[in-house]
N, C-alpha and C. Protein backbone atom coordinates (compact mmCIF):
# COMPACT_ATOMS: atom_id res chain seq x y z
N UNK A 1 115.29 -101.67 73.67
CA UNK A 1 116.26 -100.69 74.09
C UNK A 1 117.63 -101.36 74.18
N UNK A 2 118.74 -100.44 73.73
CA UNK A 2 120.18 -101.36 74.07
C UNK A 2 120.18 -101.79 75.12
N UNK A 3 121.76 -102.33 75.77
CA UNK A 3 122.10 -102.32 76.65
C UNK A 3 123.02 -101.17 77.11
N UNK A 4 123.44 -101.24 78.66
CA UNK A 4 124.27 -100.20 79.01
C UNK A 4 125.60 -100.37 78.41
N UNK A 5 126.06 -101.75 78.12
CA UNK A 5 126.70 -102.17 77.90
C UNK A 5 127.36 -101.82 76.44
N UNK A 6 126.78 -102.09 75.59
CA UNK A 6 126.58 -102.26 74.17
C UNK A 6 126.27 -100.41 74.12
N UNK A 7 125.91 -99.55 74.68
CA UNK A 7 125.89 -98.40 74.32
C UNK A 7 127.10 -97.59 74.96
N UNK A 8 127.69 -98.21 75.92
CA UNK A 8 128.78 -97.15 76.46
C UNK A 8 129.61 -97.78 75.19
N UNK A 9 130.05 -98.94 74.85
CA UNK A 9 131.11 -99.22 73.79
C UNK A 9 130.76 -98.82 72.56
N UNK A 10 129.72 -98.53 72.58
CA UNK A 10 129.34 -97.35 71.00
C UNK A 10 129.58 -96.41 71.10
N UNK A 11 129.65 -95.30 72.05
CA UNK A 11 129.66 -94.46 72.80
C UNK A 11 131.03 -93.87 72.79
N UNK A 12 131.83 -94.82 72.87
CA UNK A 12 133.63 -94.50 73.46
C UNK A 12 133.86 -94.71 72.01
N UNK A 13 133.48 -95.21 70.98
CA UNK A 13 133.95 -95.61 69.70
C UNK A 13 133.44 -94.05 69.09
N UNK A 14 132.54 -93.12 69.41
CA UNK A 14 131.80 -91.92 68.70
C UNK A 14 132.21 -90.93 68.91
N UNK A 15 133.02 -91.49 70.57
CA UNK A 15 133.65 -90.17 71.19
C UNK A 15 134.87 -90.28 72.03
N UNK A 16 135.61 -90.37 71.05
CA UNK A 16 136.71 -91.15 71.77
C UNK A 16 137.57 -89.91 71.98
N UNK A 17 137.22 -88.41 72.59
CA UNK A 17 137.73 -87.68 73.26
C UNK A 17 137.21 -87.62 74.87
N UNK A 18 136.33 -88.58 74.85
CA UNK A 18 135.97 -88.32 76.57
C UNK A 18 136.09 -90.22 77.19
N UNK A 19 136.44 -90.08 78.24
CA UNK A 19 136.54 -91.77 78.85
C UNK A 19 134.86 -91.83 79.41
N UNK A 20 134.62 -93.15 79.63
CA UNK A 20 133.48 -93.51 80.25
C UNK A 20 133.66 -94.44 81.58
N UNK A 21 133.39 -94.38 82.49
CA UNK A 21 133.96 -94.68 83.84
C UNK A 21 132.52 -95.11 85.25
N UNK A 22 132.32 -96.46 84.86
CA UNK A 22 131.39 -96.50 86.19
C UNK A 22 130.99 -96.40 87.72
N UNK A 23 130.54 -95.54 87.60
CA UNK A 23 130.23 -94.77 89.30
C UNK A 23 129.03 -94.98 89.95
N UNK A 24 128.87 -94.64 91.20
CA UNK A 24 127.69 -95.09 91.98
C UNK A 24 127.01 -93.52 91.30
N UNK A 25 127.21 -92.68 91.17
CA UNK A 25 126.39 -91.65 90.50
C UNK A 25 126.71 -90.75 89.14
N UNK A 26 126.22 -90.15 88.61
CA UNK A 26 126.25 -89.40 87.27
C UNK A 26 126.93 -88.14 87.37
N UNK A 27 127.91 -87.76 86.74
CA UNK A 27 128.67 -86.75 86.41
C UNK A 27 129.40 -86.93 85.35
N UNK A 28 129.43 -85.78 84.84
CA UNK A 28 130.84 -85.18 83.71
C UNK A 28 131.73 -84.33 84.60
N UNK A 29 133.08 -85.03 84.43
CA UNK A 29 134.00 -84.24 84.60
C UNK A 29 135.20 -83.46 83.78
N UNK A 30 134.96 -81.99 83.42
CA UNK A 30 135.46 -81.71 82.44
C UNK A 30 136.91 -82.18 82.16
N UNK A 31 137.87 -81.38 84.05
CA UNK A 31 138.96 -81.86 83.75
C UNK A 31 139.57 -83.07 83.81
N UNK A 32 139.23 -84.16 83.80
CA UNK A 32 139.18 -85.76 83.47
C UNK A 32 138.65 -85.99 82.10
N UNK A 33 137.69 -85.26 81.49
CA UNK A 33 137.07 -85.30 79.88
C UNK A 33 136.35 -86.80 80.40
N UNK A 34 135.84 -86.63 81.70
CA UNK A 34 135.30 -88.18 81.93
C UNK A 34 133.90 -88.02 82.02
N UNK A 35 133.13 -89.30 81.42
CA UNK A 35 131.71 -89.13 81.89
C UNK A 35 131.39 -90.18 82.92
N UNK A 36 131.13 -90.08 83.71
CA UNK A 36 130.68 -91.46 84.87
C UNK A 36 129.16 -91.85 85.34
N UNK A 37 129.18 -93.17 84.76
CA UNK A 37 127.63 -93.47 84.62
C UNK A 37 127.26 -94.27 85.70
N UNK A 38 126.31 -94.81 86.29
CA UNK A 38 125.51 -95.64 87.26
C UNK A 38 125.30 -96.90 86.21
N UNK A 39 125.76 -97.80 86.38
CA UNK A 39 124.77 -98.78 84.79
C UNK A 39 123.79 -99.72 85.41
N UNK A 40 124.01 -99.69 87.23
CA UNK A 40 122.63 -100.35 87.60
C UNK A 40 121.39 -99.15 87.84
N UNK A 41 121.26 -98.31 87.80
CA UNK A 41 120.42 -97.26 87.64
C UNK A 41 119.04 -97.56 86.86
N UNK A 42 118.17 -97.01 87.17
CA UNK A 42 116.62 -97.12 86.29
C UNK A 42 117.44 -95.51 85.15
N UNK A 43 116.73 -95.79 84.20
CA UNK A 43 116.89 -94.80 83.20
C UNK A 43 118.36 -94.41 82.99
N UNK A 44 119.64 -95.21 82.89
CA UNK A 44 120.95 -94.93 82.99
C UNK A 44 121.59 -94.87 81.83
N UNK A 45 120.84 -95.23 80.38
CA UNK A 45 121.50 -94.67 79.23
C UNK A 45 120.69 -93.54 79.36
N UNK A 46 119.64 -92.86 79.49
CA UNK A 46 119.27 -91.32 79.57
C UNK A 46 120.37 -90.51 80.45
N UNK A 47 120.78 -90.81 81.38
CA UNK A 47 121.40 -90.28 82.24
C UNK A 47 122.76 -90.18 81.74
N UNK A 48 123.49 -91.40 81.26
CA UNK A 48 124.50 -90.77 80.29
C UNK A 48 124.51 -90.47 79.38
N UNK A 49 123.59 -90.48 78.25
CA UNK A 49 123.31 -89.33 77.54
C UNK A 49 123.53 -88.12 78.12
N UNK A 50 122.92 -87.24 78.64
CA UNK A 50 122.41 -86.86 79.66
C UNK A 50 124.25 -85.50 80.02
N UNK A 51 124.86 -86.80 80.62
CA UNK A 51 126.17 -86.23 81.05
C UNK A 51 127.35 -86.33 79.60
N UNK A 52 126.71 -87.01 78.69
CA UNK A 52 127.70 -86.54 77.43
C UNK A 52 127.36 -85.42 76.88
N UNK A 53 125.97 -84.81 76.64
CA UNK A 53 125.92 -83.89 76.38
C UNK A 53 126.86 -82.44 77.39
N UNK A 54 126.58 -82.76 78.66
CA UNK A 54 127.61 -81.86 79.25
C UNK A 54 128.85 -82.06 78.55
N UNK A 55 129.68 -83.17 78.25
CA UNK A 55 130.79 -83.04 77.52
C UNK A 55 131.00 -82.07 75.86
N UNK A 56 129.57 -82.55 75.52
CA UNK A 56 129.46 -81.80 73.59
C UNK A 56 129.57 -80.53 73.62
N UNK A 57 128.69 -79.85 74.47
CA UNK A 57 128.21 -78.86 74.81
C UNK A 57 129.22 -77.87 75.79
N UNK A 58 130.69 -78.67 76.03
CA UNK A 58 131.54 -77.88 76.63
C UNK A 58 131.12 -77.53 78.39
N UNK A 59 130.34 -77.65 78.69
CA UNK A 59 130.13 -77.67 80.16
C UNK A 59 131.08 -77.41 81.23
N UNK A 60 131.87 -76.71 81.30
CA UNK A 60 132.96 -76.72 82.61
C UNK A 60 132.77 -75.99 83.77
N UNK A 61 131.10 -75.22 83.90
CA UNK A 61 131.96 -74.70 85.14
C UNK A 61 130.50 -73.54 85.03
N UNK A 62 130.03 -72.68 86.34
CA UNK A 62 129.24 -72.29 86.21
C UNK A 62 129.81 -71.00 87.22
N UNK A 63 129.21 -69.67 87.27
CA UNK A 63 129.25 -68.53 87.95
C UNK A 63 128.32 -68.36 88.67
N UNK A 64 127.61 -68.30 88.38
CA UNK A 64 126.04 -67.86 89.14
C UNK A 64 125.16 -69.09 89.05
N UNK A 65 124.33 -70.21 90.37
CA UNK A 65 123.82 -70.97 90.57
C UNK A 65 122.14 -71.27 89.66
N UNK A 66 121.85 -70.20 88.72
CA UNK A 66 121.01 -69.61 87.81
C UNK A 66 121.56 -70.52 86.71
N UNK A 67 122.88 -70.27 86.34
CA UNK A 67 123.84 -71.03 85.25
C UNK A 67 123.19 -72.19 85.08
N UNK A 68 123.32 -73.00 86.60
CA UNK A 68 123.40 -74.63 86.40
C UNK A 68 121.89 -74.51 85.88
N UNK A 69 121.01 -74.27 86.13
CA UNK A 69 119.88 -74.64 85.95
C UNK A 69 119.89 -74.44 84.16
N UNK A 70 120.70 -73.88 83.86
CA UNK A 70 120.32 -73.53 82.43
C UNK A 70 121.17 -74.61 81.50
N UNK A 71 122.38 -74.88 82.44
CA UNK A 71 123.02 -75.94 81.42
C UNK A 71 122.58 -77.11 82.27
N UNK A 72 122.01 -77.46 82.94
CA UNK A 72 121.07 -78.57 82.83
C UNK A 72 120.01 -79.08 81.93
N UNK A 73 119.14 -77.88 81.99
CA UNK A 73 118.37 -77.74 80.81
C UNK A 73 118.62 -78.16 79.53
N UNK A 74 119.86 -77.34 79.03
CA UNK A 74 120.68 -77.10 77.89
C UNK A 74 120.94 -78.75 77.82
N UNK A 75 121.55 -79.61 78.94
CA UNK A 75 122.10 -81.14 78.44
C UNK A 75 120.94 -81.82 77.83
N UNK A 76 119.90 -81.65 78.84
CA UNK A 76 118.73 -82.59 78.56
C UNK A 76 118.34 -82.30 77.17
N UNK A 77 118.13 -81.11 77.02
CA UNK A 77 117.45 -80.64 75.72
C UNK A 77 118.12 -81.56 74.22
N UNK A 78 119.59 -81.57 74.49
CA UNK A 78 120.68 -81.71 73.91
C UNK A 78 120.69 -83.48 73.65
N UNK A 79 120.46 -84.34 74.91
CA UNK A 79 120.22 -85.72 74.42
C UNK A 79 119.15 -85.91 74.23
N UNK A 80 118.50 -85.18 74.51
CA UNK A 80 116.73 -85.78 74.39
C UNK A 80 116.30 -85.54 72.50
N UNK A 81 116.78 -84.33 72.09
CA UNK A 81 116.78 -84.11 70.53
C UNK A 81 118.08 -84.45 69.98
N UNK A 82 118.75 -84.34 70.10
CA UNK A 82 120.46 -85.06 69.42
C UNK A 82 120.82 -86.47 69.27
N UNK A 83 121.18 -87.07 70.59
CA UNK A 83 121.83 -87.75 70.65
C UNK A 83 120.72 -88.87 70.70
N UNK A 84 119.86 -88.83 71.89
CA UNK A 84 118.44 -90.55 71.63
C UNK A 84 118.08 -90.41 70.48
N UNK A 85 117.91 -89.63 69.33
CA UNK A 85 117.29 -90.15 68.44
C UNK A 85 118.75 -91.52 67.63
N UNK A 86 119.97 -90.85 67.96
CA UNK A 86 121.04 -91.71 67.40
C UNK A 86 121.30 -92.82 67.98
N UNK A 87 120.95 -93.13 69.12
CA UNK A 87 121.33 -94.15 69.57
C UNK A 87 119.95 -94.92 70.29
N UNK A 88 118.83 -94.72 69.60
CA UNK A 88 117.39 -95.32 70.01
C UNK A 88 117.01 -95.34 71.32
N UNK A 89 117.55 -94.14 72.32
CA UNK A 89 117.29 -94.65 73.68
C UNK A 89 116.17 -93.50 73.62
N UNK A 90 115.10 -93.81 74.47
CA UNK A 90 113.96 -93.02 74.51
C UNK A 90 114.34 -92.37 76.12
N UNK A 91 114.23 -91.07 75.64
CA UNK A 91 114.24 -89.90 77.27
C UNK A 91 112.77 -89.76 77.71
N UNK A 92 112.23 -89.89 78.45
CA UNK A 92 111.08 -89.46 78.96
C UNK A 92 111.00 -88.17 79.35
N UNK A 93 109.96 -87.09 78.75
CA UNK A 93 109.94 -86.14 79.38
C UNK A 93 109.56 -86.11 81.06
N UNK A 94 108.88 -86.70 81.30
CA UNK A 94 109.07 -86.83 83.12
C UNK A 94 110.61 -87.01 83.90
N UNK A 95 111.07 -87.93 83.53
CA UNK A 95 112.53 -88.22 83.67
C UNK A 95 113.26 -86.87 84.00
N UNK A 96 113.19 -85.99 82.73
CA UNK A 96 113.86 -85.11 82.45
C UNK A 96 113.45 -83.65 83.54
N UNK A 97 112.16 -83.92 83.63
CA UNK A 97 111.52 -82.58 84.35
C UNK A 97 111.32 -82.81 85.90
N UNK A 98 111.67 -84.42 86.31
CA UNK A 98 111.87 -84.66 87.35
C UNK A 98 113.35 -84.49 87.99
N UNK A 99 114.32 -84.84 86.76
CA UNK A 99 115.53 -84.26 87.39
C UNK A 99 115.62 -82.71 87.19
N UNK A 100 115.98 -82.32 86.19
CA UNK A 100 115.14 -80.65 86.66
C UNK A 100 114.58 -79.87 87.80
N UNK A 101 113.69 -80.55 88.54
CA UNK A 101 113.29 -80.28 89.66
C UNK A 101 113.97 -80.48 90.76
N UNK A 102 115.07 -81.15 90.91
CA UNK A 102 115.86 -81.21 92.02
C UNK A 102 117.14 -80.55 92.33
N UNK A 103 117.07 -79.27 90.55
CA UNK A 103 117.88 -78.63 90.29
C UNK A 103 116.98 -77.27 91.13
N UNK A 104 115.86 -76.83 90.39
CA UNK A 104 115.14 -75.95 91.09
C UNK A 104 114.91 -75.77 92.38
N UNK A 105 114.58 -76.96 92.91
CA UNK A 105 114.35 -76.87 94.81
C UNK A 105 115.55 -76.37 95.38
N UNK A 106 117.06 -77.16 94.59
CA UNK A 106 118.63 -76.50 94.99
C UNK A 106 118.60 -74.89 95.35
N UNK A 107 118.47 -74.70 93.84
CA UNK A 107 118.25 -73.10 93.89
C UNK A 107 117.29 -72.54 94.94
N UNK A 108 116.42 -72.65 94.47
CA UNK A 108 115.20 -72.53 95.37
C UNK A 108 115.77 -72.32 96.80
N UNK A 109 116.00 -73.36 97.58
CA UNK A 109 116.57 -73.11 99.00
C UNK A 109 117.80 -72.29 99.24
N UNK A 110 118.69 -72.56 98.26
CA UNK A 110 119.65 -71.31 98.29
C UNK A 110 119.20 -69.92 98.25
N UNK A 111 118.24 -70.12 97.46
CA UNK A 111 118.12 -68.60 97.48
C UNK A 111 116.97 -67.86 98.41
N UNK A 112 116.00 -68.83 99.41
CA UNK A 112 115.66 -68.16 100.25
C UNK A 112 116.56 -67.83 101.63
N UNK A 113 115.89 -66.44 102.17
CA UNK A 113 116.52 -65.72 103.31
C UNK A 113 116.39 -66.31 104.35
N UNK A 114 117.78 -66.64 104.97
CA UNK A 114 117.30 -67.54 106.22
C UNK A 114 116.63 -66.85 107.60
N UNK A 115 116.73 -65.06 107.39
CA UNK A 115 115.97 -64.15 108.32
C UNK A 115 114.68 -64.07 108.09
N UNK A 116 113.85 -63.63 106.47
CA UNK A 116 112.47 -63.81 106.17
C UNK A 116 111.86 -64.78 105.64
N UNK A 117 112.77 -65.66 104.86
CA UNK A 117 112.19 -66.68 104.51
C UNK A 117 111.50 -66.08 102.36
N UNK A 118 112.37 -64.61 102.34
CA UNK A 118 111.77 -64.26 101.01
C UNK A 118 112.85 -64.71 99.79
N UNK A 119 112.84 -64.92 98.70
CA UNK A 119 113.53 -64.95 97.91
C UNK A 119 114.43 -64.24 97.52
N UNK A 120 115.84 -64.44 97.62
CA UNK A 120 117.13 -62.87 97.66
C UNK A 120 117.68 -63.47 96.53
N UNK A 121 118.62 -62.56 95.85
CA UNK A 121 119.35 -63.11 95.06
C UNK A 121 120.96 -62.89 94.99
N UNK A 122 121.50 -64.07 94.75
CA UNK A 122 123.00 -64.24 94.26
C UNK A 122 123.77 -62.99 93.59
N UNK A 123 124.61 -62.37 94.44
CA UNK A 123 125.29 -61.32 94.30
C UNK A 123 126.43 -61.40 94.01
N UNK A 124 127.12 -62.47 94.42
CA UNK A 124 128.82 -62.59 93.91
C UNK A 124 128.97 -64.06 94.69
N UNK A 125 129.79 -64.91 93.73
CA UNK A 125 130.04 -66.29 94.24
C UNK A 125 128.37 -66.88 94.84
N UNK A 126 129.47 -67.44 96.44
CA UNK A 126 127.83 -68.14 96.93
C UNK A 126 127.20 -67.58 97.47
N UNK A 127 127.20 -66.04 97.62
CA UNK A 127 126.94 -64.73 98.41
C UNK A 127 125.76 -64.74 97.89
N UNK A 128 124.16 -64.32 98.86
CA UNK A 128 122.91 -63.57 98.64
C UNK A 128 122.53 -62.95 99.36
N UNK A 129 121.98 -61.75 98.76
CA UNK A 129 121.17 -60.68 99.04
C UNK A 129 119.92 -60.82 99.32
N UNK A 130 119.21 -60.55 100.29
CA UNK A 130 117.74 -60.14 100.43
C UNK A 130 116.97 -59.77 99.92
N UNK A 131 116.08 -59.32 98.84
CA UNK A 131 115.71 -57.90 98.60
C UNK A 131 115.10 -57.46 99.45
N UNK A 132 113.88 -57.81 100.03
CA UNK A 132 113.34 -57.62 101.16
C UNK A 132 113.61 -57.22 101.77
N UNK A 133 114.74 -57.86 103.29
CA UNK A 133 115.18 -57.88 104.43
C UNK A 133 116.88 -57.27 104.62
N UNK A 134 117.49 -57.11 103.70
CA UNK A 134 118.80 -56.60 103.13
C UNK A 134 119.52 -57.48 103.96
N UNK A 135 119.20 -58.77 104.14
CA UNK A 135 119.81 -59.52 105.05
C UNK A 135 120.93 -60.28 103.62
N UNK A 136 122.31 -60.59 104.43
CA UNK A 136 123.38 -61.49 103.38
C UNK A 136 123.71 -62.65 103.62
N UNK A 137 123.99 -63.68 103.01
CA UNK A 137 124.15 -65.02 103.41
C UNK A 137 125.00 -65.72 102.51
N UNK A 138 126.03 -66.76 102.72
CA UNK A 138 126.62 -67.18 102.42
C UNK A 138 126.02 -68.61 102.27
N UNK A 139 125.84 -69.17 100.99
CA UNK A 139 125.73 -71.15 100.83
C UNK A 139 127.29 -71.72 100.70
N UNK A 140 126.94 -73.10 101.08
CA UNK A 140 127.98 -74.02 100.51
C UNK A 140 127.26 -74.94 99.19
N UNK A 141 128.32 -75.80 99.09
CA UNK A 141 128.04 -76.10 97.70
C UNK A 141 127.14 -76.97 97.48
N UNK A 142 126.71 -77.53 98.39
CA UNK A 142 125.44 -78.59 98.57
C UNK A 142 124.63 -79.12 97.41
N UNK A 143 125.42 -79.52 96.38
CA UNK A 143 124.98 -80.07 95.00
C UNK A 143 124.90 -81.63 95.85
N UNK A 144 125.77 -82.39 96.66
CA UNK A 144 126.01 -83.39 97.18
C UNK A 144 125.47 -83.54 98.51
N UNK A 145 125.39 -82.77 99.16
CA UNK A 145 125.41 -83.14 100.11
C UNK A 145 124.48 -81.64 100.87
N UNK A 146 124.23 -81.86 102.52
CA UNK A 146 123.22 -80.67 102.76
C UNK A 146 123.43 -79.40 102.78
N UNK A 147 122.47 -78.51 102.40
CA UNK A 147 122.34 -76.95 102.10
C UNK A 147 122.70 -76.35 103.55
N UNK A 148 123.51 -75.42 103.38
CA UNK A 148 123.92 -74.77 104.42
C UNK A 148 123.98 -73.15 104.37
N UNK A 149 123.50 -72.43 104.91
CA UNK A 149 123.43 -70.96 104.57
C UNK A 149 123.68 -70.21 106.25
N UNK A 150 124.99 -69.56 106.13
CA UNK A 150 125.95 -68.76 106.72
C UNK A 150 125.91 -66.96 106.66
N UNK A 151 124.38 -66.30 107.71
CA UNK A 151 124.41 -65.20 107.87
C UNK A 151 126.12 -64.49 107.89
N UNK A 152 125.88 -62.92 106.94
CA UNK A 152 127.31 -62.41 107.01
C UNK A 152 127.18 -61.44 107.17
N UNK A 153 125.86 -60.84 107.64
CA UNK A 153 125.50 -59.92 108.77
C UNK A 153 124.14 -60.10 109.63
N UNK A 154 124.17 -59.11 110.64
CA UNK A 154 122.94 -59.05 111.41
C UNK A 154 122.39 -57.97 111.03
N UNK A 155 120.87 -58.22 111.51
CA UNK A 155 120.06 -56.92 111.05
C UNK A 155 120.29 -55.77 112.50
């Protein structure tokens, strides 16, 4: 397998519309056109793979928390058939379905009711609905940091 090394400078030479920038964690940032990798990380050319595809693939920005899960999907799909076969890094499907899953549980907790505990759904912004319980709730953005859900009425 390369190095992290030897593949980010292949990398910036292939795509020399986005910078590459080492961080304690993984993101694309559209408006920077930056990708920021971990390079002491287990699996960290997958992972920037991973976040260049968010760059190929145009990635800026999501409406409904449903979205992310799909252009997550959409990246992985995207280095795992595109880009590793070009640059010999092998994606593990576990890898991939393990980060995946920490996209789902996100959702997942966002979108249960903090009155029944049933599954509501995203109505506008970070706003959800009940179906159940017609109860409404407000999340924060807790991609980073902890899930927080803000009744915005009583029953």
């Amino acid at each position: 397998m390369p190095s992290i090394r030897s593949t980010i400078s292949q990398l910036q030479r292939d795509f020399p519309l986005y910078h590459f920038e080492p961080a304690d964690e993984f993101w694309w940032s559209a408006t920077k056109k930056t990708i920021y990798y971990d390079p002491k990380a287990t699996d960290s050319l997958a992972f920037t793979l991973h976040e260049l595809s968010h760059a190929v693939l145009d990635h800026e920005g999501y409406q409904r928390d449903i979205e992310l899960l799909k252009l997550e999907r959409d990246a992985w799909n995207y280095a795992k058939t595109t880009l590793s076969p070009l640059y010999g890094i092998g994606i593990k499907d576990d890898t991939i379905q393990d980060n995946l899953d920490t996209y789902r549980r996100w959702l997942h907790a966002r979108s249960t009711c903090p009155e029944c505990e049933t599954t509501g759904i995203q109505s506008r912004g970070p706003v959800y609905r009940c179906l159940a319980c017609g109860h409404r709730w407000q999340v924060n953005e807790a991609r980073l940091c902890s899930l927080r859900r803000y009744s915005l009425q009583t029953k």
